[in-house]
C-alpha atoms as a PDB file:
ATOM      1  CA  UNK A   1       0.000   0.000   0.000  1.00  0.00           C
ATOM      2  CA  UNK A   2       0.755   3.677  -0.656  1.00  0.00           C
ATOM      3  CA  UNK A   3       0.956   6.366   1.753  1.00  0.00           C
ATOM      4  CA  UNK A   4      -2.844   7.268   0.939  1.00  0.00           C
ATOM      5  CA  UNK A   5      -3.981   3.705   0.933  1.00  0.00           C
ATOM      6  CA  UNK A   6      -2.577   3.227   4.324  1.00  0.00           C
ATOM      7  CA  UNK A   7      -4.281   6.139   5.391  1.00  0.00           C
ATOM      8  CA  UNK A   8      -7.628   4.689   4.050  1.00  0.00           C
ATOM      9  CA  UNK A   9      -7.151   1.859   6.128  1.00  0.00           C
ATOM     10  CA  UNK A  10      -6.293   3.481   9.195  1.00  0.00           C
ATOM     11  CA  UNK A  11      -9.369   5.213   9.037  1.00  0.00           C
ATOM     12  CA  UNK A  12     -11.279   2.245   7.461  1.00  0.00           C
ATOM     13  CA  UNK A  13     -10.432   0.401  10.851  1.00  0.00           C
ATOM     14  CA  UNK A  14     -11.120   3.079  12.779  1.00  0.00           C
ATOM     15  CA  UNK A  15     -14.559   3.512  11.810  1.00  0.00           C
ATOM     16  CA  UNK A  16     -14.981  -0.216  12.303  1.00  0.00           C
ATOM     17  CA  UNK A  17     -13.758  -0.292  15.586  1.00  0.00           C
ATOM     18  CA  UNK A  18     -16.056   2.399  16.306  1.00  0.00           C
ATOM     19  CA  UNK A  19     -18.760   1.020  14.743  1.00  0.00           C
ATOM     20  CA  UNK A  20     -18.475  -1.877  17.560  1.00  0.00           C
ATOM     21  CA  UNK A  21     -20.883  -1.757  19.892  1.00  0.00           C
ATOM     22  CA  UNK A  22     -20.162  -4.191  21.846  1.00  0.00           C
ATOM     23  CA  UNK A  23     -18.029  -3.414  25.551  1.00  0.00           C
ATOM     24  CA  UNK A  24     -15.648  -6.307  24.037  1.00  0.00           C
ATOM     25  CA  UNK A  25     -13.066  -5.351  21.194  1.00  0.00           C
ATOM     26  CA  UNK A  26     -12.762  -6.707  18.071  1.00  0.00           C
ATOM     27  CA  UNK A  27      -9.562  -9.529  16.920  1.00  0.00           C
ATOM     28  CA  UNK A  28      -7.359  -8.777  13.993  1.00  0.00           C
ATOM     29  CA  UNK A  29      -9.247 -11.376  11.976  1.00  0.00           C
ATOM     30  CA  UNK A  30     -12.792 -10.329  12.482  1.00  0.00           C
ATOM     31  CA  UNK A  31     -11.662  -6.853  11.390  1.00  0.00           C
ATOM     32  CA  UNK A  32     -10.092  -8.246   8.718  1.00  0.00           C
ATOM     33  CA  UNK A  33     -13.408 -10.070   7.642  1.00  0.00           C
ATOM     34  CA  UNK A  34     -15.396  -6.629   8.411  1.00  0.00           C
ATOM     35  CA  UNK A  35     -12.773  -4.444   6.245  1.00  0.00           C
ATOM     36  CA  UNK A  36     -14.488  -6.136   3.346  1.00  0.00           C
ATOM     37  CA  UNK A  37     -17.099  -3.906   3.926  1.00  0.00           C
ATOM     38  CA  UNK A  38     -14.981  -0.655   3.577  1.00  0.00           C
ATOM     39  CA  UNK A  39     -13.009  -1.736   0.448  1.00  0.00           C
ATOM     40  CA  UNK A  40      -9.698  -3.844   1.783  1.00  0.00           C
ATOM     41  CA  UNK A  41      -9.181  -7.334   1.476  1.00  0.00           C
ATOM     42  CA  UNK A  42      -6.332  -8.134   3.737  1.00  0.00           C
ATOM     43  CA  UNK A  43      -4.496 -10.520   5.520  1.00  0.00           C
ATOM     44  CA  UNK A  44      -4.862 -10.393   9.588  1.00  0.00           C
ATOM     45  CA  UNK A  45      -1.224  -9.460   9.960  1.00  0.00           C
ATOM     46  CA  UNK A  46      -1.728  -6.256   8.075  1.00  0.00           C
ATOM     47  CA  UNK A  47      -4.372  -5.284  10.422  1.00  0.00           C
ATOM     48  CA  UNK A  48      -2.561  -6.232  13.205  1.00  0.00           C
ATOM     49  CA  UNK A  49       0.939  -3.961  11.863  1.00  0.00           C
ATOM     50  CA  UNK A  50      -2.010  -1.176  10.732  1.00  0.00           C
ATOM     51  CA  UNK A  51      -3.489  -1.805  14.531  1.00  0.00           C
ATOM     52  CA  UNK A  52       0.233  -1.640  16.557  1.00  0.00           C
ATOM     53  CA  UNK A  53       0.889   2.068  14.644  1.00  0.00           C
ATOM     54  CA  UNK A  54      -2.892   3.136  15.949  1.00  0.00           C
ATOM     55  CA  UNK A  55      -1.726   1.723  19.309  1.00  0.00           C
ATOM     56  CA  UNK A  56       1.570   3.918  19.720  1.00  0.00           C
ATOM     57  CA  UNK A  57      -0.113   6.983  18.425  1.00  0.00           C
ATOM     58  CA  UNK A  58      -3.001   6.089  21.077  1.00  0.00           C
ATOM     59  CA  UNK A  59      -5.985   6.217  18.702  1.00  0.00           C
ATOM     60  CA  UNK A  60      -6.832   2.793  20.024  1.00  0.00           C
ATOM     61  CA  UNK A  61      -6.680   0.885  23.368  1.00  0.00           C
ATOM     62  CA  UNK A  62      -6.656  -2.858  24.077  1.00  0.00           C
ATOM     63  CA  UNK A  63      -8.905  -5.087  25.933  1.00  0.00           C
ATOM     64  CA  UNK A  64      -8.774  -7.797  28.305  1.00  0.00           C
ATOM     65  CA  UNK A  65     -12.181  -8.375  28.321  1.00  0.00           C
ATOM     66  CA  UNK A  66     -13.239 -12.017  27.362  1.00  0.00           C
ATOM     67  CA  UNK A  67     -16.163 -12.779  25.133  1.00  0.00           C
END
C-alpha cells in the first residue's frame, strides 16, 4: 500500500472499531473479515501492523475483556 492507501485503512479500521458496539473489542481477523465492507481485502497481519501504529499513536486501546 501507498501512503494514501494506508491512510484509508487506518481510518477504514477506525470507523470499524467504532462502529463496535459491543463493551468487548474486536480480533485482527474479524476486522479483517469486516474491512471487506470498507473496500480492503487483507491478511490479519496487516491489520494487526495497521493496529500496533494506531496503538503507539493512542488512537486505540486494548482489551482484556473475554467474550
Amino acid at each position: 500500500m501507498n501512503d494514501a492507501q494506508l491512510e484509508l485503512f487506518r481510518a477504514a479500521i477506525l470507523r470499524v472499531l467504532d462502529g463496535n458496539s459491543t463493551s468487548f473489542g474486536l480480533t485482527a481477523a474479524v476486522l479483517a473479515t469486516l474491512l471487506v465492507g470498507e473496500g480492503f481485502s487483507v491478511a490479519a497481519t496487516e491489520v494487526t501492523a495497521a493496529l500496533d501504529w494506531l496503538l503507539d499513536r493512542r488512537f486505540v486501546a486494548l482489551t482484556n475483556k473475554p467474550l
